[in-house]
N, C-alpha and C. Protein backbone atom coordinates (compact mmCIF):
# COMPACT_ATOMS: atom_id res chain seq x y z
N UNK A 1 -15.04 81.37 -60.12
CA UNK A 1 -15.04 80.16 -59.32
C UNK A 1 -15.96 80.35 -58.13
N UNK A 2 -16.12 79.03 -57.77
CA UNK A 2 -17.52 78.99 -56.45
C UNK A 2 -16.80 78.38 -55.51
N UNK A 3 -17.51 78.72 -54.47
CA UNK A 3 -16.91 77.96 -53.06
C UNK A 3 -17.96 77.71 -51.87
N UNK A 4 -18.14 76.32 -52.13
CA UNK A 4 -19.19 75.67 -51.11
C UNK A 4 -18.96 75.46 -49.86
N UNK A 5 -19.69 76.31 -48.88
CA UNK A 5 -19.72 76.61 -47.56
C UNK A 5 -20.79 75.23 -47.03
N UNK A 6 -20.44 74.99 -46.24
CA UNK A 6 -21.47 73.84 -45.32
C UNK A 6 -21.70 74.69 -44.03
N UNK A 7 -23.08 74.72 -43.85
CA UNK A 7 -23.81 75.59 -42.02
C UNK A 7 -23.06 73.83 -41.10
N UNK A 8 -23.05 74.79 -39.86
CA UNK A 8 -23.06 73.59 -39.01
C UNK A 8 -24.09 72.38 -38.78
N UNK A 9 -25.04 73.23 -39.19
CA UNK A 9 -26.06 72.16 -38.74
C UNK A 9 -26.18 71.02 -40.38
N UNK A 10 -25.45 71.58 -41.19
CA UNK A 10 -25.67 70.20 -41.98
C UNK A 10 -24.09 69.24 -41.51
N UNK A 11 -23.10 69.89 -41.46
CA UNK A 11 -22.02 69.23 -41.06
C UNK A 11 -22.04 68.16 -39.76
N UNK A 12 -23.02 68.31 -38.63
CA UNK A 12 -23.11 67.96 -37.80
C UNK A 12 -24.58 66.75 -37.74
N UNK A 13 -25.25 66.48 -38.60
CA UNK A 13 -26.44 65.64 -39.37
C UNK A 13 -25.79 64.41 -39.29
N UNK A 14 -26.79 63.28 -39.09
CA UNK A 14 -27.11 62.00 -38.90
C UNK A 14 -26.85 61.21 -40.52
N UNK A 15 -25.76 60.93 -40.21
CA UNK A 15 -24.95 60.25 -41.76
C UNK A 15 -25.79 58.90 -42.31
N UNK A 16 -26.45 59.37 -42.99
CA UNK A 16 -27.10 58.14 -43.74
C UNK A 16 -26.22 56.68 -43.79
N UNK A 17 -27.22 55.54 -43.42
CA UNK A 17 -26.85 54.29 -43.11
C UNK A 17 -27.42 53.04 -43.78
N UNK A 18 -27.31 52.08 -44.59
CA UNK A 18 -28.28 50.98 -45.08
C UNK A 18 -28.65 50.62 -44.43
N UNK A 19 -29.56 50.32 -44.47
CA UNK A 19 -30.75 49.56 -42.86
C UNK A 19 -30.35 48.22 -42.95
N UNK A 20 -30.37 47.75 -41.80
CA UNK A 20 -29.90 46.24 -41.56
C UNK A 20 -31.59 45.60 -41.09
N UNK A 21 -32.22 44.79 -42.54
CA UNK A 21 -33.26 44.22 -42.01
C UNK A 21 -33.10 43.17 -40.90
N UNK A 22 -32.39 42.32 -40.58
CA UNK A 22 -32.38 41.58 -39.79
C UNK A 22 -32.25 41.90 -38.32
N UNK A 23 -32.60 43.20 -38.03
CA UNK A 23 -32.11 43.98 -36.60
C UNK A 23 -34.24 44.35 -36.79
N UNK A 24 -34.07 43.96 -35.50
CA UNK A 24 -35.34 44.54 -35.38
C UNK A 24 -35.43 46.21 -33.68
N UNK A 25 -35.12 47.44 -34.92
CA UNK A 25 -35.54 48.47 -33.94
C UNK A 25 -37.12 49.12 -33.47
N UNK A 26 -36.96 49.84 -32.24
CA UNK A 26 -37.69 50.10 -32.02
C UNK A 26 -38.27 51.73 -32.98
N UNK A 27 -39.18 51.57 -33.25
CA UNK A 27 -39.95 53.03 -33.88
C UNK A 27 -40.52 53.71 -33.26
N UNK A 28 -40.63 53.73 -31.81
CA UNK A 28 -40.94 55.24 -30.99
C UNK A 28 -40.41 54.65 -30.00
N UNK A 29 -40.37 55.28 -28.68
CA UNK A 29 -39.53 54.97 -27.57
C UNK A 29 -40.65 54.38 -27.02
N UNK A 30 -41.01 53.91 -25.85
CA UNK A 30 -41.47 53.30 -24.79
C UNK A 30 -41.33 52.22 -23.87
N UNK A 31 -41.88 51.49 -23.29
CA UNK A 31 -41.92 50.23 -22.38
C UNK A 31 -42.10 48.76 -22.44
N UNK A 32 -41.43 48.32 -22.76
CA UNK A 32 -41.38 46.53 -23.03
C UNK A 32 -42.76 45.63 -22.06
N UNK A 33 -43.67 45.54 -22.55
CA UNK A 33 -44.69 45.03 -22.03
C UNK A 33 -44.39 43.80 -21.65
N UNK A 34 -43.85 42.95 -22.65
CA UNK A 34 -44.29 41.37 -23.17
C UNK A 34 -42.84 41.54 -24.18
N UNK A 35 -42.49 39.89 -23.63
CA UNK A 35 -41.48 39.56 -24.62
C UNK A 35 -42.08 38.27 -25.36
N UNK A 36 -42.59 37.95 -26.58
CA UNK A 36 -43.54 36.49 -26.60
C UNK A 36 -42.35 35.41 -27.16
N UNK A 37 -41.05 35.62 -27.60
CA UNK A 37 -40.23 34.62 -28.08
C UNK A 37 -39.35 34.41 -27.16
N UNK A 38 -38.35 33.18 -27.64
CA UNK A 38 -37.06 33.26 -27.18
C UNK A 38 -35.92 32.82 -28.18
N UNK A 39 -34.76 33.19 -27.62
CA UNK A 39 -33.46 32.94 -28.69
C UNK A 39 -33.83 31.42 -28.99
N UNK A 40 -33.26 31.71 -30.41
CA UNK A 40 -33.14 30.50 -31.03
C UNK A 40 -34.28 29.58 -32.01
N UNK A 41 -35.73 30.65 -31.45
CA UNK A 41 -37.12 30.12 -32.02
C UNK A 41 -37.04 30.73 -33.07
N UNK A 42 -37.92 29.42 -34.06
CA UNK A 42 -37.83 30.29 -35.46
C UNK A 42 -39.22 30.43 -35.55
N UNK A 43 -39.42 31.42 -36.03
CA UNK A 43 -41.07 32.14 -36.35
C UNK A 43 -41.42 32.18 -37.73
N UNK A 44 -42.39 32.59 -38.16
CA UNK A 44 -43.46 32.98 -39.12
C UNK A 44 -43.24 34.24 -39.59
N UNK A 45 -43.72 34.74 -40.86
CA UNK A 45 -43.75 36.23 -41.05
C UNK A 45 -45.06 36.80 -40.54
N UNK A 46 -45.31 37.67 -39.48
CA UNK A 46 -46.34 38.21 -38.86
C UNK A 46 -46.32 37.90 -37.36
N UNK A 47 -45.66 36.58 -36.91
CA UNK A 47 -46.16 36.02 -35.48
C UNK A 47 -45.89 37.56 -34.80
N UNK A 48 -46.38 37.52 -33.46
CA UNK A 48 -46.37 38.73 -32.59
C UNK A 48 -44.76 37.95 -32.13
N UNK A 49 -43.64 39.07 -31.95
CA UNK A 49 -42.87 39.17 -30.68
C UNK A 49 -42.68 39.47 -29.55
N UNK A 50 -42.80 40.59 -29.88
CA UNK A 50 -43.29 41.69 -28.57
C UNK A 50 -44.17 42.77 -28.64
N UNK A 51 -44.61 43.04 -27.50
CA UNK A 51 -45.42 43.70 -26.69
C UNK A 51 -44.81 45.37 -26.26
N UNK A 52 -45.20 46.16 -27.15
CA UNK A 52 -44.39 47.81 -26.28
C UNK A 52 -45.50 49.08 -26.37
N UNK A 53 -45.41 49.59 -24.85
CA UNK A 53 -46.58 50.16 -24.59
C UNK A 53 -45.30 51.27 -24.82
N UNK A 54 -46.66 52.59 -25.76
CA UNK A 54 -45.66 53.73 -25.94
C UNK A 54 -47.11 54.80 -25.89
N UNK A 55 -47.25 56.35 -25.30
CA UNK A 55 -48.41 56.85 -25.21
C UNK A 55 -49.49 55.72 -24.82
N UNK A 56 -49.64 55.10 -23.75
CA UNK A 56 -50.37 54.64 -23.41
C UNK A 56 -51.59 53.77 -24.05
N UNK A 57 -50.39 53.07 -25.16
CA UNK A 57 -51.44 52.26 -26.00
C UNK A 57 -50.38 51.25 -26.47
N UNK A 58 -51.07 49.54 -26.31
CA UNK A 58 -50.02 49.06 -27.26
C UNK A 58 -49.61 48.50 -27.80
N UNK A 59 -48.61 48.42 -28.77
CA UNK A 59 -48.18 47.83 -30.16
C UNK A 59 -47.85 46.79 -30.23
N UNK A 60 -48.04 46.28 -30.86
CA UNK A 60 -47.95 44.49 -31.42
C UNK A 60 -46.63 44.43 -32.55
N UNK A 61 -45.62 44.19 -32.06
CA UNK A 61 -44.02 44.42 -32.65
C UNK A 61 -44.58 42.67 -33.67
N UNK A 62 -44.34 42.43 -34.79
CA UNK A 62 -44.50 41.18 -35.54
C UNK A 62 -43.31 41.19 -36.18
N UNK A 63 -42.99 39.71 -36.50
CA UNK A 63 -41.59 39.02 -37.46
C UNK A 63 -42.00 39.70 -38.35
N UNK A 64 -40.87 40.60 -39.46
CA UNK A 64 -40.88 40.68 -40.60
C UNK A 64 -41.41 39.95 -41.77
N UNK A 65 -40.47 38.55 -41.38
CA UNK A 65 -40.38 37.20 -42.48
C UNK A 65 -39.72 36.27 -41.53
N UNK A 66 -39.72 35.18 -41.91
CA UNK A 66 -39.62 33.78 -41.51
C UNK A 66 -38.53 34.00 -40.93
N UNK A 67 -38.13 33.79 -39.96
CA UNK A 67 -36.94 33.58 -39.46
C UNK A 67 -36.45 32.96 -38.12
N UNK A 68 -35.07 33.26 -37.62
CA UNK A 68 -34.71 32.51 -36.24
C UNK A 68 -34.29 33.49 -35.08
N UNK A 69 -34.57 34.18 -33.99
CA UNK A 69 -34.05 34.97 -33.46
C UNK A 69 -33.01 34.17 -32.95
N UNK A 70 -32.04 35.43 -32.94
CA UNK A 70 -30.68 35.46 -32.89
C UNK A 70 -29.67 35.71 -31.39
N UNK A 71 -30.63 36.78 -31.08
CA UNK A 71 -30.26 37.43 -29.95
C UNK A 71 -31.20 38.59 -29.46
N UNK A 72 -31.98 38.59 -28.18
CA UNK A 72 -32.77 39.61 -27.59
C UNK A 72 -31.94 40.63 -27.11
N UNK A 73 -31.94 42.04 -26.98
CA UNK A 73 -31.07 43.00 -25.98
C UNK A 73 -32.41 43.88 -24.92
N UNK A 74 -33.38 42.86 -24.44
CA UNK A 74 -34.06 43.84 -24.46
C UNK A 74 -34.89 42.93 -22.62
N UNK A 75 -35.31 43.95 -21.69
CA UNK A 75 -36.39 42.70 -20.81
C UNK A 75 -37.42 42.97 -20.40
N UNK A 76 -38.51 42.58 -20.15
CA UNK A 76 -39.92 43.29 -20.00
C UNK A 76 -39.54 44.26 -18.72
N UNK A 77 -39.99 45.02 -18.84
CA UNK A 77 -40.51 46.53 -17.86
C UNK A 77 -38.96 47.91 -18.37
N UNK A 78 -38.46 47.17 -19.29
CA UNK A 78 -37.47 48.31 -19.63
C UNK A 78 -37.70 49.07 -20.70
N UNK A 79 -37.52 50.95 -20.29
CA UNK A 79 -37.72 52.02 -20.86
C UNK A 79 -36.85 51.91 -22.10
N UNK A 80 -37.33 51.88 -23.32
CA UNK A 80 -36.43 52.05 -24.57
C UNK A 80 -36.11 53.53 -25.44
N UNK A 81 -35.53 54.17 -25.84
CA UNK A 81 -35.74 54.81 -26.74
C UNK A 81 -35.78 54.58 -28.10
N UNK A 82 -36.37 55.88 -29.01
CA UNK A 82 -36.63 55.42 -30.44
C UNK A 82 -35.57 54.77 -30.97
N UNK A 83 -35.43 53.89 -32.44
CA UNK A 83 -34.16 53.18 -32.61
C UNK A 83 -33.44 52.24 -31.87
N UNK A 84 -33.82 51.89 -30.82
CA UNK A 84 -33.08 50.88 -29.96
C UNK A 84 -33.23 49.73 -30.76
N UNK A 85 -31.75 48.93 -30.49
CA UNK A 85 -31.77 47.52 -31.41
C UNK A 85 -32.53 46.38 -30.32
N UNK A 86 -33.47 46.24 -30.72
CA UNK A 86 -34.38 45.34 -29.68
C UNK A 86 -34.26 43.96 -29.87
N UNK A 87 -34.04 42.82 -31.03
CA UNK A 87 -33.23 41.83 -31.03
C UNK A 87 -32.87 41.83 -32.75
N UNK A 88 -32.01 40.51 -32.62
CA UNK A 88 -31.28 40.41 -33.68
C UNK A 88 -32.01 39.26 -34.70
N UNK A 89 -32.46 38.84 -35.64
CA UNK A 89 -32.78 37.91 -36.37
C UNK A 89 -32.39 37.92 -37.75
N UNK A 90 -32.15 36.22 -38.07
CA UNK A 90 -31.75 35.51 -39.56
C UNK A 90 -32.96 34.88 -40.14
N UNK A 91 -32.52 35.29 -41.20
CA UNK A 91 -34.21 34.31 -42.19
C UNK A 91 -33.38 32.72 -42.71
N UNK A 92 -34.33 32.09 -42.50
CA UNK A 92 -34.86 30.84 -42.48
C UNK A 92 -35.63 30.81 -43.49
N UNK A 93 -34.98 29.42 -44.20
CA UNK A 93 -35.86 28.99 -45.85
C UNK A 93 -37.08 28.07 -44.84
């Protein structure tokens, strides 16, 4: 017979999660430049949302797909880290 040992460092690992497309996070940390929407506007797939300067260059955050934002958690000049839920949006036929 066998007996499976787990190290700490896998016991203690980041538990896999289904991604919630309708959450729009951030993918590196940095600074909220520009917010270009507001709750309740429904957008395009591509329009720009926001604006986030990260290494001193910066990114053009775009709608996934068609949709309505839901809810912002986020306000220009605030420090984010990676993964932050930056707003919430529903798709729209």
């Amino acid at each position: 017979k066998y007996e499976t040992t787990y190290t700490k460092k896998y016991l203690n690992r980041k538990v896999w999660a289904e991604p919630n497309f309708n959450n729009i996070n951030s993918y590196i940390p940095g600074t909220i430049i520009d917010i270009l929407v507001k709750e309740g506007q429904v957008l395009n797939e591509g329009d720009s949302i926001i604006v986030l300067e990260a290494m001193k260059m910066y990114n053009d955050v775009q709608m996934p797909f068609k949709g309505r934002i839901l809810k912002i958690n986020i306000e220009k000049g605030q420090k984010i880290p990676k993964n932050f839920l930056m707003m919430e949006i529903e798709p729209v036929d």
